[in-house]
C-alpha atoms as a PDB file:
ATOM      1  CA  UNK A   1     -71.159   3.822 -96.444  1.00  0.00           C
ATOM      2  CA  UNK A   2     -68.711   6.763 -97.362  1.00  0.00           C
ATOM      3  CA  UNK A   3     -65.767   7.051 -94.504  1.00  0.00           C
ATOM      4  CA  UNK A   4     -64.654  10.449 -94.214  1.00  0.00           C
ATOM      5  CA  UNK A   5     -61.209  10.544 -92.688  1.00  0.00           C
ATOM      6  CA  UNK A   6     -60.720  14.517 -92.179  1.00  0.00           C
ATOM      7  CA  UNK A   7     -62.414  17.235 -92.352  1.00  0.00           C
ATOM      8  CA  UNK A   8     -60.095  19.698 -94.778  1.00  0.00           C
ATOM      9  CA  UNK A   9     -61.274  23.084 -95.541  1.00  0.00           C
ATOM     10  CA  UNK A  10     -64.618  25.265 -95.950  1.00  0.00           C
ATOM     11  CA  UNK A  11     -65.757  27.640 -98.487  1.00  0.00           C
ATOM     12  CA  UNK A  12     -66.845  31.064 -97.507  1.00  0.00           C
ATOM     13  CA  UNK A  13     -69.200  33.425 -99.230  1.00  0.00           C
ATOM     14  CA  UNK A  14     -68.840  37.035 -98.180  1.00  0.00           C
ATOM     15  CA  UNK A  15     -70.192  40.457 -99.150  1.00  0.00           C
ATOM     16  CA  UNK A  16     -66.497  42.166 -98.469  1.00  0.00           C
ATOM     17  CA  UNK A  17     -63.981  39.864 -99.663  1.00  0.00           C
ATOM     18  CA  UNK A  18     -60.704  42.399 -99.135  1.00  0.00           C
ATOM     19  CA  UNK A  19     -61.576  42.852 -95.393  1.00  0.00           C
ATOM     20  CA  UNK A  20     -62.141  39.012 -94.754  1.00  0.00           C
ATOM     21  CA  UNK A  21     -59.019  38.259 -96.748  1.00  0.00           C
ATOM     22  CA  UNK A  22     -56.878  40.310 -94.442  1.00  0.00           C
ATOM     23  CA  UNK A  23     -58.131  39.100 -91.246  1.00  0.00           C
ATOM     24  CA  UNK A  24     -57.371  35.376 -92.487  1.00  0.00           C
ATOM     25  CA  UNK A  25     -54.624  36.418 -93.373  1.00  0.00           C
ATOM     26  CA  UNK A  26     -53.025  39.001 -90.483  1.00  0.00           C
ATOM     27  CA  UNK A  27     -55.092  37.352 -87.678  1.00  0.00           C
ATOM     28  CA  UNK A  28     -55.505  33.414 -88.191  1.00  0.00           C
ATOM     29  CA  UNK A  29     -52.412  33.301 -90.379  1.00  0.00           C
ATOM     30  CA  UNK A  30     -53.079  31.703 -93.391  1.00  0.00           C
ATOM     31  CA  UNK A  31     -51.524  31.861 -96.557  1.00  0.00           C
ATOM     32  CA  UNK A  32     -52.642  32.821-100.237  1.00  0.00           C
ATOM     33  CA  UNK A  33     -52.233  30.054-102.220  1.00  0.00           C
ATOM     34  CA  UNK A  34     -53.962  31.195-105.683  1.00  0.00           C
ATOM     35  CA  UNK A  35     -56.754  33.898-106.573  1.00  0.00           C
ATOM     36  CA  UNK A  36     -59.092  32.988-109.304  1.00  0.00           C
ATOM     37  CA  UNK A  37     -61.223  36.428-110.054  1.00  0.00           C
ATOM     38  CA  UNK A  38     -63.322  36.645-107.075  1.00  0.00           C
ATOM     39  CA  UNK A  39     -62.440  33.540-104.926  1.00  0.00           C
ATOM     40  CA  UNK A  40     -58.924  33.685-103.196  1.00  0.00           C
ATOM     41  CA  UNK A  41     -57.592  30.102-101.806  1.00  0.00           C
ATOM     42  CA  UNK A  42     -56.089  30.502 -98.694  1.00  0.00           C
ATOM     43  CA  UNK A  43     -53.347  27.525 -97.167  1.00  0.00           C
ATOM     44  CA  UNK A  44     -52.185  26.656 -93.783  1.00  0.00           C
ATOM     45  CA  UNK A  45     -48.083  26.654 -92.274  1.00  0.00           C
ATOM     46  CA  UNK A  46     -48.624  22.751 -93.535  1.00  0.00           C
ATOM     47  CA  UNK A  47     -49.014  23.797 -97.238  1.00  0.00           C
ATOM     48  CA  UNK A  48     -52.693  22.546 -97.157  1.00  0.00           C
ATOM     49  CA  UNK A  49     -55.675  24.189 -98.172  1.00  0.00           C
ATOM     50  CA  UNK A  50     -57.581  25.698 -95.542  1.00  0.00           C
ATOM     51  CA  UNK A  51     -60.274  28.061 -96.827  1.00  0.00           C
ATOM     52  CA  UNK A  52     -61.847  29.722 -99.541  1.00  0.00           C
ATOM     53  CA  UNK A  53     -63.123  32.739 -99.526  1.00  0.00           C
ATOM     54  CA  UNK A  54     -65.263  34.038-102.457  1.00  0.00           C
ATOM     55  CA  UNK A  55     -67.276  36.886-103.466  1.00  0.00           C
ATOM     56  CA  UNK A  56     -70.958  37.120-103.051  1.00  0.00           C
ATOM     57  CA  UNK A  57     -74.287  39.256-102.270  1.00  0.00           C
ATOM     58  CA  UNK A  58     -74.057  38.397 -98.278  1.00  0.00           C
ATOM     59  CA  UNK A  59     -72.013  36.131 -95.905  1.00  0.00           C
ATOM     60  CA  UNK A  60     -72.607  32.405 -95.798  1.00  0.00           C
ATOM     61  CA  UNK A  61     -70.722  29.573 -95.656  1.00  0.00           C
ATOM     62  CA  UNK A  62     -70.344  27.754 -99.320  1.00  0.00           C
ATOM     63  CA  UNK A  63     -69.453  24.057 -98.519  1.00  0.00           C
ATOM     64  CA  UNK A  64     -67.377  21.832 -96.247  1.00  0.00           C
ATOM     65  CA  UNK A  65     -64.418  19.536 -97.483  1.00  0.00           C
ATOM     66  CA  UNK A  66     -63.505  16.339 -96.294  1.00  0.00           C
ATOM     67  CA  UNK A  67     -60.951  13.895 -97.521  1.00  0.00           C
ATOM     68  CA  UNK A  68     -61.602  10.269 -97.993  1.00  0.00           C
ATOM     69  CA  UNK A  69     -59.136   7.156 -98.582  1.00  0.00           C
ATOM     70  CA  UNK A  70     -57.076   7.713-101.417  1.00  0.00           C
ATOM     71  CA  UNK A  71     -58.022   4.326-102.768  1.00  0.00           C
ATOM     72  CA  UNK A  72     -61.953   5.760-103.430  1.00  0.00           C
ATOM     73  CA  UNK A  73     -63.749   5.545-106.338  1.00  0.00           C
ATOM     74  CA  UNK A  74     -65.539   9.090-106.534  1.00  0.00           C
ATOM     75  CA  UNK A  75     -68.041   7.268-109.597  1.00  0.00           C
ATOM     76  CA  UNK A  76     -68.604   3.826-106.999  1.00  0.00           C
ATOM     77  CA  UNK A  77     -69.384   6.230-104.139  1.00  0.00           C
ATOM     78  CA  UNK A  78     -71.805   8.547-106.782  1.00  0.00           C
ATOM     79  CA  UNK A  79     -73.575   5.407-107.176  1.00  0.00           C
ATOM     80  CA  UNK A  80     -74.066   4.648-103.918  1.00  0.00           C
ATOM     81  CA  UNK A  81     -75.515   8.456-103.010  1.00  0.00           C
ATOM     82  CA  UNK A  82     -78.128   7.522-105.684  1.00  0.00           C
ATOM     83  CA  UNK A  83     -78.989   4.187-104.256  1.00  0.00           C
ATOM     84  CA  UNK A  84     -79.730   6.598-100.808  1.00  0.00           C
ATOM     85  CA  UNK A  85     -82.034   8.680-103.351  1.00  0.00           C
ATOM     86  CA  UNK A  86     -79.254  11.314-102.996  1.00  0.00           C
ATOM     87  CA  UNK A  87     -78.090  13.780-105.812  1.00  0.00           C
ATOM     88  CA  UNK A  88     -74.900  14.445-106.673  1.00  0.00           C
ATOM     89  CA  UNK A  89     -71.802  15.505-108.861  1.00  0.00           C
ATOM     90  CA  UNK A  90     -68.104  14.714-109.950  1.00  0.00           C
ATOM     91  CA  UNK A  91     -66.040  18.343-110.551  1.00  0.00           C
ATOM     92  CA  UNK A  92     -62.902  18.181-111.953  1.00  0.00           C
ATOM     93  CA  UNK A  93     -60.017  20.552-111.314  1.00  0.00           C
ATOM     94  CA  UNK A  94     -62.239  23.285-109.199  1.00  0.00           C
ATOM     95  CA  UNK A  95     -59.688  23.212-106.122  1.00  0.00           C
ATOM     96  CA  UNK A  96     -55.886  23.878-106.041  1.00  0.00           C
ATOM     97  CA  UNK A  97     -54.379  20.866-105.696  1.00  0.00           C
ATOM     98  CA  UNK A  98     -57.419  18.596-105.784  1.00  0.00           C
ATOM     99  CA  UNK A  99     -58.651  16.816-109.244  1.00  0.00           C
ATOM    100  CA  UNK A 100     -61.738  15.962-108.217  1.00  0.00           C
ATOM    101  CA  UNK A 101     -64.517  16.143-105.789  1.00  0.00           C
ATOM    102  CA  UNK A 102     -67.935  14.473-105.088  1.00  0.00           C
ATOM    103  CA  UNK A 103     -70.491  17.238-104.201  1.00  0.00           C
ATOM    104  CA  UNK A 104     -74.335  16.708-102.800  1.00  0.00           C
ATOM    105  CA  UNK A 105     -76.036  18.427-100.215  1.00  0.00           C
ATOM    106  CA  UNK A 106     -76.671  17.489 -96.782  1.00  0.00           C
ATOM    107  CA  UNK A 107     -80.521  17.681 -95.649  1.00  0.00           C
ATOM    108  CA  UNK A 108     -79.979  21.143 -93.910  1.00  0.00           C
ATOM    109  CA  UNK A 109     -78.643  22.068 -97.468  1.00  0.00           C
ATOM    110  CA  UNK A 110     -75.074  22.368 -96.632  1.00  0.00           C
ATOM    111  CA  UNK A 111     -72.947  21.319 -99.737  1.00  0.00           C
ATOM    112  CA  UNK A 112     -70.573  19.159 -98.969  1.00  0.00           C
ATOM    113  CA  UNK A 113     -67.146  18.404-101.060  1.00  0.00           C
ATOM    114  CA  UNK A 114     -65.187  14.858-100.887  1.00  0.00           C
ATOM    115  CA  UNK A 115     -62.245  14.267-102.242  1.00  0.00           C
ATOM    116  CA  UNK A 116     -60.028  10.938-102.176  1.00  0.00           C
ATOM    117  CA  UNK A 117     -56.598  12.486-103.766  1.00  0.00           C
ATOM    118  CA  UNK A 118     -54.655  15.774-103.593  1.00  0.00           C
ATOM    119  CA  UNK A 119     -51.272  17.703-103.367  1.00  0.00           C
ATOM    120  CA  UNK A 120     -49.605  20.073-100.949  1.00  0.00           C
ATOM    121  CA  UNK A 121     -50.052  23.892-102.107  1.00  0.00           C
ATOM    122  CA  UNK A 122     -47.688  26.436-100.873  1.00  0.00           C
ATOM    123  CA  UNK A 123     -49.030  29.897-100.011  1.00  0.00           C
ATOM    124  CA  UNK A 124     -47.237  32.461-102.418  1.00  0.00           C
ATOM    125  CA  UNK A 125     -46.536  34.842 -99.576  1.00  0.00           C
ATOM    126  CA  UNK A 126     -45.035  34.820 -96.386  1.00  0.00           C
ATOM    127  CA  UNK A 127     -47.376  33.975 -93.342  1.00  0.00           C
ATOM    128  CA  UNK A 128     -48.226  36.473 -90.662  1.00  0.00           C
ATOM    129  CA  UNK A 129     -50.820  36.540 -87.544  1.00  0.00           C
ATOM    130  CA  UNK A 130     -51.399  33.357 -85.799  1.00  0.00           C
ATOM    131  CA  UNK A 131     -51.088  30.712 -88.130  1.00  0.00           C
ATOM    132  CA  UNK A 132     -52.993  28.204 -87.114  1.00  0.00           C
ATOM    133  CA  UNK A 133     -52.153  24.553 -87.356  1.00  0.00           C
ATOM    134  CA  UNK A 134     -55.570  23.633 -89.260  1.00  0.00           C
ATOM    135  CA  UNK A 135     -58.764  24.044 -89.431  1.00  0.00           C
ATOM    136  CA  UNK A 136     -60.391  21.920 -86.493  1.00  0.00           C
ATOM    137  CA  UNK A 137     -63.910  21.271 -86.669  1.00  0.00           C
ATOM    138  CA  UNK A 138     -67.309  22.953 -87.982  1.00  0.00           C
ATOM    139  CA  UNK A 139     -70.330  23.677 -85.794  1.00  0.00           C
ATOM    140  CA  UNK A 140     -73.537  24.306 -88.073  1.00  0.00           C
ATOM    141  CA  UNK A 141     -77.133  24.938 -86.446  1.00  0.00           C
ATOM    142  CA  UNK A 142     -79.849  21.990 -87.425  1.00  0.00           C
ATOM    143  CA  UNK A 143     -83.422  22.459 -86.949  1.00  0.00           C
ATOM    144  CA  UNK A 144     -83.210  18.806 -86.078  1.00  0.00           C
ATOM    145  CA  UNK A 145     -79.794  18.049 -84.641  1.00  0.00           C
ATOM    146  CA  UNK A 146     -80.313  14.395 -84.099  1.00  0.00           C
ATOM    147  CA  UNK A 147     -81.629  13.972 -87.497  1.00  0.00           C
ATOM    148  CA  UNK A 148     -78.713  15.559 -89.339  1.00  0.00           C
ATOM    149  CA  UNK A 149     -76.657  13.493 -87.430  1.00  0.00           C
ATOM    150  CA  UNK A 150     -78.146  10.651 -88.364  1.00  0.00           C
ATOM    151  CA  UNK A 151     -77.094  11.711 -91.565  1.00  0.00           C
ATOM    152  CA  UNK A 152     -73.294  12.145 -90.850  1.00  0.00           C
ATOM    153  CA  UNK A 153     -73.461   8.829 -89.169  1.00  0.00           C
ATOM    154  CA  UNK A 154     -75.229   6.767 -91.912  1.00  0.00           C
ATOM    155  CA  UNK A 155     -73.606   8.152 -95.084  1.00  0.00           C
ATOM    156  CA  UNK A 156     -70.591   9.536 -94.391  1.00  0.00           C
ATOM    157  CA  UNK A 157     -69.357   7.331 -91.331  1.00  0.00           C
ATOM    158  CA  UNK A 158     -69.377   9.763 -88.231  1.00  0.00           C
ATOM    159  CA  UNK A 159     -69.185   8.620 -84.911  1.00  0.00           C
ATOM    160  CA  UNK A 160     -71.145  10.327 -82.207  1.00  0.00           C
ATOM    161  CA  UNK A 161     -68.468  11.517 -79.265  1.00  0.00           C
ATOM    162  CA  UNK A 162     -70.799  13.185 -76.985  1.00  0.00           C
ATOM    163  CA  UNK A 163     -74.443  14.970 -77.003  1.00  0.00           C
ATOM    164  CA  UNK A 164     -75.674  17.817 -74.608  1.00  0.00           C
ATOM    165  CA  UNK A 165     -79.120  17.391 -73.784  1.00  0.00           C
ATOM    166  CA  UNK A 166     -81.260  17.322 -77.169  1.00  0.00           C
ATOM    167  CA  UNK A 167     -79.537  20.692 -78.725  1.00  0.00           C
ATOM    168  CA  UNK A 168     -75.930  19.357 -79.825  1.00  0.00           C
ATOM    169  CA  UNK A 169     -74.195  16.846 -81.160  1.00  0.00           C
ATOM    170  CA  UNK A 170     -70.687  16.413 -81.585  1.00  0.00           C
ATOM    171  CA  UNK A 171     -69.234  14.163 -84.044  1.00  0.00           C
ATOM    172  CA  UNK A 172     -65.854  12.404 -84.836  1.00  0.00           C
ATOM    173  CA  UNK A 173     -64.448  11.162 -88.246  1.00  0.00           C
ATOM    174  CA  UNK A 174     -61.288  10.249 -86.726  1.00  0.00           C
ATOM    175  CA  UNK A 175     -59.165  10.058 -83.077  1.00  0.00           C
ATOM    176  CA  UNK A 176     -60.306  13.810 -82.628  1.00  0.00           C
ATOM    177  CA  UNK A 177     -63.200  14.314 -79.926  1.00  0.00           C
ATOM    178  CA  UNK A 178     -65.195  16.353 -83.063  1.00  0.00           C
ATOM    179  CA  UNK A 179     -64.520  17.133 -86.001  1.00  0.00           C
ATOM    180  CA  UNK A 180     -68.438  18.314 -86.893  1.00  0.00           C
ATOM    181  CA  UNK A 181     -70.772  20.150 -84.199  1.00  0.00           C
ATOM    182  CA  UNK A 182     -74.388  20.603 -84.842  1.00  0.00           C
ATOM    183  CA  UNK A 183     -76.466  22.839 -82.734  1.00  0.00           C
ATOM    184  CA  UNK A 184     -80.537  23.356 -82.766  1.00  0.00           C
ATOM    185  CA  UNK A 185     -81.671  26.149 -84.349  1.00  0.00           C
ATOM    186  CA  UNK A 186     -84.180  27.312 -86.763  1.00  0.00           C
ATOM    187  CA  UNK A 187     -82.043  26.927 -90.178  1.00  0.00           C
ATOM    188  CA  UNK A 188     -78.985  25.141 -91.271  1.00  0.00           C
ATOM    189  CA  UNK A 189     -76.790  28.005 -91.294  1.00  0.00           C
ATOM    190  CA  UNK A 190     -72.906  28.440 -89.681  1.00  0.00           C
ATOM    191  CA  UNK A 191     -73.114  27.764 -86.101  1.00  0.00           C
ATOM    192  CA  UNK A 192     -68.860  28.387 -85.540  1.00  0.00           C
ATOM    193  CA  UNK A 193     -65.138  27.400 -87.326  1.00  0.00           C
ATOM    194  CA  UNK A 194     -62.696  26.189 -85.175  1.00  0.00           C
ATOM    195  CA  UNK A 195     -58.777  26.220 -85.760  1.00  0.00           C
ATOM    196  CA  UNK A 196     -56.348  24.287 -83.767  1.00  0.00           C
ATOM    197  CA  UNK A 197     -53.468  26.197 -81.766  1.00  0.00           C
ATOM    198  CA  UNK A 198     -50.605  24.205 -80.921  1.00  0.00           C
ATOM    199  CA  UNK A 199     -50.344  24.769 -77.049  1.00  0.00           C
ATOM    200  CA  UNK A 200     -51.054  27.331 -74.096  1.00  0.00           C
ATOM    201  CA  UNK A 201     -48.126  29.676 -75.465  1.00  0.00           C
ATOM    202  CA  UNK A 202     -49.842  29.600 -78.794  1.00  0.00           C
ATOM    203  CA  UNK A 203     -52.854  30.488 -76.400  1.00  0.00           C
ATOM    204  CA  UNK A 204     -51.374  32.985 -74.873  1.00  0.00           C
ATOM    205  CA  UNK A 205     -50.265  35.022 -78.206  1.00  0.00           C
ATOM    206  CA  UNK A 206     -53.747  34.734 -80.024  1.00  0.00           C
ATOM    207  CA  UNK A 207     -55.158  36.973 -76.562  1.00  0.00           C
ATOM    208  CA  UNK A 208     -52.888  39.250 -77.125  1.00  0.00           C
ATOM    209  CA  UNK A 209     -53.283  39.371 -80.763  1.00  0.00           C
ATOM    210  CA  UNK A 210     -56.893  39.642 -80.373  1.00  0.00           C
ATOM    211  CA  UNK A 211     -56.108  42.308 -77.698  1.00  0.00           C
ATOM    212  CA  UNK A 212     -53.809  44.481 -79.978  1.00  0.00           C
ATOM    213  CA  UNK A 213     -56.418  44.738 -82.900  1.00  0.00           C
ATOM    214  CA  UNK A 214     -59.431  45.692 -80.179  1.00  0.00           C
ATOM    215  CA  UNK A 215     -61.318  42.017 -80.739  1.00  0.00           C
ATOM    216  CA  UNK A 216     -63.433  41.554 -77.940  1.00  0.00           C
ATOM    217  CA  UNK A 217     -63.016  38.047 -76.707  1.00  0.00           C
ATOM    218  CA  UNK A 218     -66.599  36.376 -76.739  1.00  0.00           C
ATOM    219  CA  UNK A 219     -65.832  33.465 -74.251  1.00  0.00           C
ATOM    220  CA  UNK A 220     -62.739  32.052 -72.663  1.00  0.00           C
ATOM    221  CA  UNK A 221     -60.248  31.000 -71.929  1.00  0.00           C
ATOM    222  CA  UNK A 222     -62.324  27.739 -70.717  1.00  0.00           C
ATOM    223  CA  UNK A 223     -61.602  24.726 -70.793  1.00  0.00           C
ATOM    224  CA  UNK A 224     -64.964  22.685 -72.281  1.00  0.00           C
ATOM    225  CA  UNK A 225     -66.508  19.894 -70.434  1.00  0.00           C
ATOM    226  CA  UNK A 226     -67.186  18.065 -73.735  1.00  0.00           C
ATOM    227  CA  UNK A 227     -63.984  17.268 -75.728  1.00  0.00           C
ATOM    228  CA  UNK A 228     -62.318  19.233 -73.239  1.00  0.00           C
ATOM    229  CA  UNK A 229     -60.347  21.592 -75.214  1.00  0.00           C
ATOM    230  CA  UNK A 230     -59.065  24.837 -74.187  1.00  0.00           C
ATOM    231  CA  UNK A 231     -60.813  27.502 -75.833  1.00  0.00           C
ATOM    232  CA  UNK A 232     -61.527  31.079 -77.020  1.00  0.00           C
ATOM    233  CA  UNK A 233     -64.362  32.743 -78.906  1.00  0.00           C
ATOM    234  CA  UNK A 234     -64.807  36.169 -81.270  1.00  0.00           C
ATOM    235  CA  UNK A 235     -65.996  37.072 -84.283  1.00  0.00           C
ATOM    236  CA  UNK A 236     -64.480  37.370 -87.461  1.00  0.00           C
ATOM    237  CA  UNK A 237     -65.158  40.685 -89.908  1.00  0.00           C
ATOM    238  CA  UNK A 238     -68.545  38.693 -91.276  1.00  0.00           C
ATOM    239  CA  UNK A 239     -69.663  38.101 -88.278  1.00  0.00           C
ATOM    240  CA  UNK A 240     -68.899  34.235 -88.100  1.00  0.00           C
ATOM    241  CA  UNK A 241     -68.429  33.103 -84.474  1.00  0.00           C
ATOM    242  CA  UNK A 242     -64.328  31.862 -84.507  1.00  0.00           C
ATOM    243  CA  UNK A 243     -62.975  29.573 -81.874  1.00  0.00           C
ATOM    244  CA  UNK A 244     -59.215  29.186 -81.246  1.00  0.00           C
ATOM    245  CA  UNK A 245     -58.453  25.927 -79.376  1.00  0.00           C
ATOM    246  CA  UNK A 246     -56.104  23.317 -78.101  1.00  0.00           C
ATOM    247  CA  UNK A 247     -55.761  20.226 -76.351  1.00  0.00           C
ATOM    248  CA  UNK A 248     -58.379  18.121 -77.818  1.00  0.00           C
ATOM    249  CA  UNK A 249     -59.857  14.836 -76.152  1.00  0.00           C
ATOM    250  CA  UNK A 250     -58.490  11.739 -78.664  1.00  0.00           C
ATOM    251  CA  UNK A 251     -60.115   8.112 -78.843  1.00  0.00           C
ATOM    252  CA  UNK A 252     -56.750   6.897 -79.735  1.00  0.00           C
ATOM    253  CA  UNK A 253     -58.864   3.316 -80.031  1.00  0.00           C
ATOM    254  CA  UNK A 254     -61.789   3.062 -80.848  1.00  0.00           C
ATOM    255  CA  UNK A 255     -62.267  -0.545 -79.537  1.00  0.00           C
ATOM    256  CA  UNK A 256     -61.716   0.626 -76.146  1.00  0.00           C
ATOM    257  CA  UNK A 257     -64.568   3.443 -76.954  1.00  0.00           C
ATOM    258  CA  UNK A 258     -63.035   5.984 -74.666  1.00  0.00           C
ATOM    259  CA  UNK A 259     -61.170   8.731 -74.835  1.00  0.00           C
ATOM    260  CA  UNK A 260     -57.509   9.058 -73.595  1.00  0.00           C
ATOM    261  CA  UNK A 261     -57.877   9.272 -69.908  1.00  0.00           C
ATOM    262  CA  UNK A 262     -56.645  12.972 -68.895  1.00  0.00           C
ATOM    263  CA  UNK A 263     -56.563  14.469 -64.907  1.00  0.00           C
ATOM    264  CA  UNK A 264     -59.552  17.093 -65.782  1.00  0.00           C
ATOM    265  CA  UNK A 265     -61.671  14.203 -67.087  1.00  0.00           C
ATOM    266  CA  UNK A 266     -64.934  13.637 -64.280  1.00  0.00           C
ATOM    267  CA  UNK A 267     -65.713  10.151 -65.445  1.00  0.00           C
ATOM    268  CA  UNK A 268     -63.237   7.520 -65.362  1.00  0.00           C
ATOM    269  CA  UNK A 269     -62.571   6.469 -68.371  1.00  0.00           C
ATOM    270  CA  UNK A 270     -64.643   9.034 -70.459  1.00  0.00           C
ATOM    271  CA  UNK A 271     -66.721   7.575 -72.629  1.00  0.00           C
ATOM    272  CA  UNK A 272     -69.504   9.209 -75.258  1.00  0.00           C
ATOM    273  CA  UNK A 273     -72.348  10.339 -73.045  1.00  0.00           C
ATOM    274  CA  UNK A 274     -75.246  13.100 -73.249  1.00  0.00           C
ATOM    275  CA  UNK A 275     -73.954  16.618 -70.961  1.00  0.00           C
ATOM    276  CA  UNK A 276     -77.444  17.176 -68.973  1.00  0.00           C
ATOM    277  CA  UNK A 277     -77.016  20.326 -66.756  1.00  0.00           C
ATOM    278  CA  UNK A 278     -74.681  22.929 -65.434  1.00  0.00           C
ATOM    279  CA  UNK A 279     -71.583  23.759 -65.021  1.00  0.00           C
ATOM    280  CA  UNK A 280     -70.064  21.518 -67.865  1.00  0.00           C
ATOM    281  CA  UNK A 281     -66.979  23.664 -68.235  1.00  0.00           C
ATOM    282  CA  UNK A 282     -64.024  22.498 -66.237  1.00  0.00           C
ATOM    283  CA  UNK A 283     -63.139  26.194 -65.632  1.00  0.00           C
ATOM    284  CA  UNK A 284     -62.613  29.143 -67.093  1.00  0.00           C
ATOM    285  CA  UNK A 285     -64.509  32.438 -68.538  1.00  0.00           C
ATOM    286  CA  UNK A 286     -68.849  31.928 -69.738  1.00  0.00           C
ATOM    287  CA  UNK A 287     -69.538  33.544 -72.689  1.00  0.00           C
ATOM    288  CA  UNK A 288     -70.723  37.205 -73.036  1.00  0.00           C
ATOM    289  CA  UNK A 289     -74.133  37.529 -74.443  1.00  0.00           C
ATOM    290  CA  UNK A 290     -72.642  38.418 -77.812  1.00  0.00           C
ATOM    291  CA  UNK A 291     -71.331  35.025 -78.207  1.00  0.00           C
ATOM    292  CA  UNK A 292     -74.551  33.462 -78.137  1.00  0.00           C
ATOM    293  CA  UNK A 293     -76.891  35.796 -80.745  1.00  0.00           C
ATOM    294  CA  UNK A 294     -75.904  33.724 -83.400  1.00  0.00           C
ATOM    295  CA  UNK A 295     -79.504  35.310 -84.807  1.00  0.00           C
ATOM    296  CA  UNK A 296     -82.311  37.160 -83.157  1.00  0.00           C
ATOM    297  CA  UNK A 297     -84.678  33.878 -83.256  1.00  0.00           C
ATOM    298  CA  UNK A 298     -81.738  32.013 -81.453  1.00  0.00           C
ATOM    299  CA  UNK A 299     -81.263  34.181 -78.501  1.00  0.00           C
ATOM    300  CA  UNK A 300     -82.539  32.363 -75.255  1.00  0.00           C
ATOM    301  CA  UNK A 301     -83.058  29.312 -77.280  1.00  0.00           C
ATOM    302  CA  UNK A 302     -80.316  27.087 -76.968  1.00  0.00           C
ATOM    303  CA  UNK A 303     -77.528  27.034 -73.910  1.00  0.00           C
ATOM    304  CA  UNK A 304     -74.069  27.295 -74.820  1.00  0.00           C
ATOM    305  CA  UNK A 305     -72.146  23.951 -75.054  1.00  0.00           C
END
């Protein structure tokens, strides 16, 4: 079994790679770190990369990075994907800062990118808007959530944190509550990104950001009744669902197998469980309707987490 430690960065395929570029850049504040023709490598206040953004036909999301122990053997690992009947391949030098990578697909045809060694990349310019700590977690829909979780689980060594009802599972690679997200719906495509905040201030000046440049706020503040972070939703210029968040649940040990008690928590301790019913939200604003048409087929279909 691969471990993935972290999830690092995503790649993003968008029509209008200018406008997305400056909303990366003056809203969640991260850095440019190189441009290669029509891909532009963006960095976080931690001199890591964070996302890249490259041209294309229409808006999609490209792959997902995660880092593995720097001891891996990219080749040993390539052999065990085939031994699972899995294809895959072992780039060289396609990522600032990162040698190699180990790239298959997932079975919802996500591509996903590992990576076992790497350096710190400083963005070239000054940073502006937000900036973010990191990039958080990834939400994709699943036609068959339980199934691609499976997946995370068997091959790549995700642990499930908590499930509501039979439409989502969230996932953790490490202490974080979720790191990974999937949602039902009738393709594999982006469900939401997620980028950490640092606290309530931090909070407090992405609203107002947000407010300043006329982006409606989706959902939130809430606090969420799984992982219990505080959170806010909108969209970026692609369309992609964004949340801003803070305050994450942590299994600081995973041989106790719950999560760091807090005051908001219900259960005591709080453990992994399946969310059945409403409210699950400890408080805070529901989601307009424009939050949840992720696609036409979609609307009605799932509940929001």
């Amino acid at each position: 079994m691969i471990r993935v430690k972290r999830v690092r960065h995503t790649a993003l395929a968008t029509s209008d790679l200018e406008h997305l570029l400056e909303y990366y850049q003056s809203v969640i504040g991260l850095g440019v770190i190189n441009r290669d023709g029509k891909r532009v490598y963006l960095g976080s206040d931690s001199d890591q990369l964070t996302t890249v953004i490259e041209q294309a036909t229409d808006n999609h999301l490209g792959a997902i990075a995660f880092e593995i122990a720097p001891d891996s053997d990219l080749a040993e690992l390539q052999r065990s994907l085939a031994d699972r009947g899995i294809a895959s391949e072992i780039r060289s030098d396609s990522l600032p800062g990162v040698s190699e990578t180990l790239t298959f697909n997932d079975p919802d045809g996500h591509r996903i990118d590992l990576f076992a060694r790497w350096q710190f990349c400083k963005s070239i310019d000054p940073l502006r808007g937000l900036v973010v700590n990191k990039l958080g977690h990834v939400a994709l829909r699943a036609p068959d959530p339980q199934a691609t979780a499976r997946f995370y689980q068997d091959v790549l060594g995700f642990r499930v944190s908590d499930r509501i009802e039979e439409n989502f599972v969230f996932m953790r690679c490490g202490f974080e509550h979720h790191s990974m997200n999937f949602a039902r719906g009738t393709d594999g495509r982006l469900h939401h990104l997620a980028f950490e905040l640092r606290d309530a201030s931090h909070m407090h000046q992405a609203c107002d950001l947000l407010g300043r440049r006329k982006i409606p706020i989706l959902w939130g503040p809430v606090r969420h009744g799984p992982g219990h972070n505080v959170a806010i939703y909108h969209r970026s210029p692609d369309g992609c669902l964004i949340e801003l968040f803070y305050d994450m649940d942590m299994m600081a040990d995973e041989e106790l197998g719950y999560f760091e008690p807090r005051p908001w928590h219900r259960d005591r301790p709080q453990r992994p469980k399946t969310w059945v019913g409403l409210p699950r939200d400890v408080w805070g604003v529901g989601p307009d309707k424009a939050a949840l048409e992720f696609s036409p087929e979609m609307r009605g279909a799932v509940k929001p987490p």
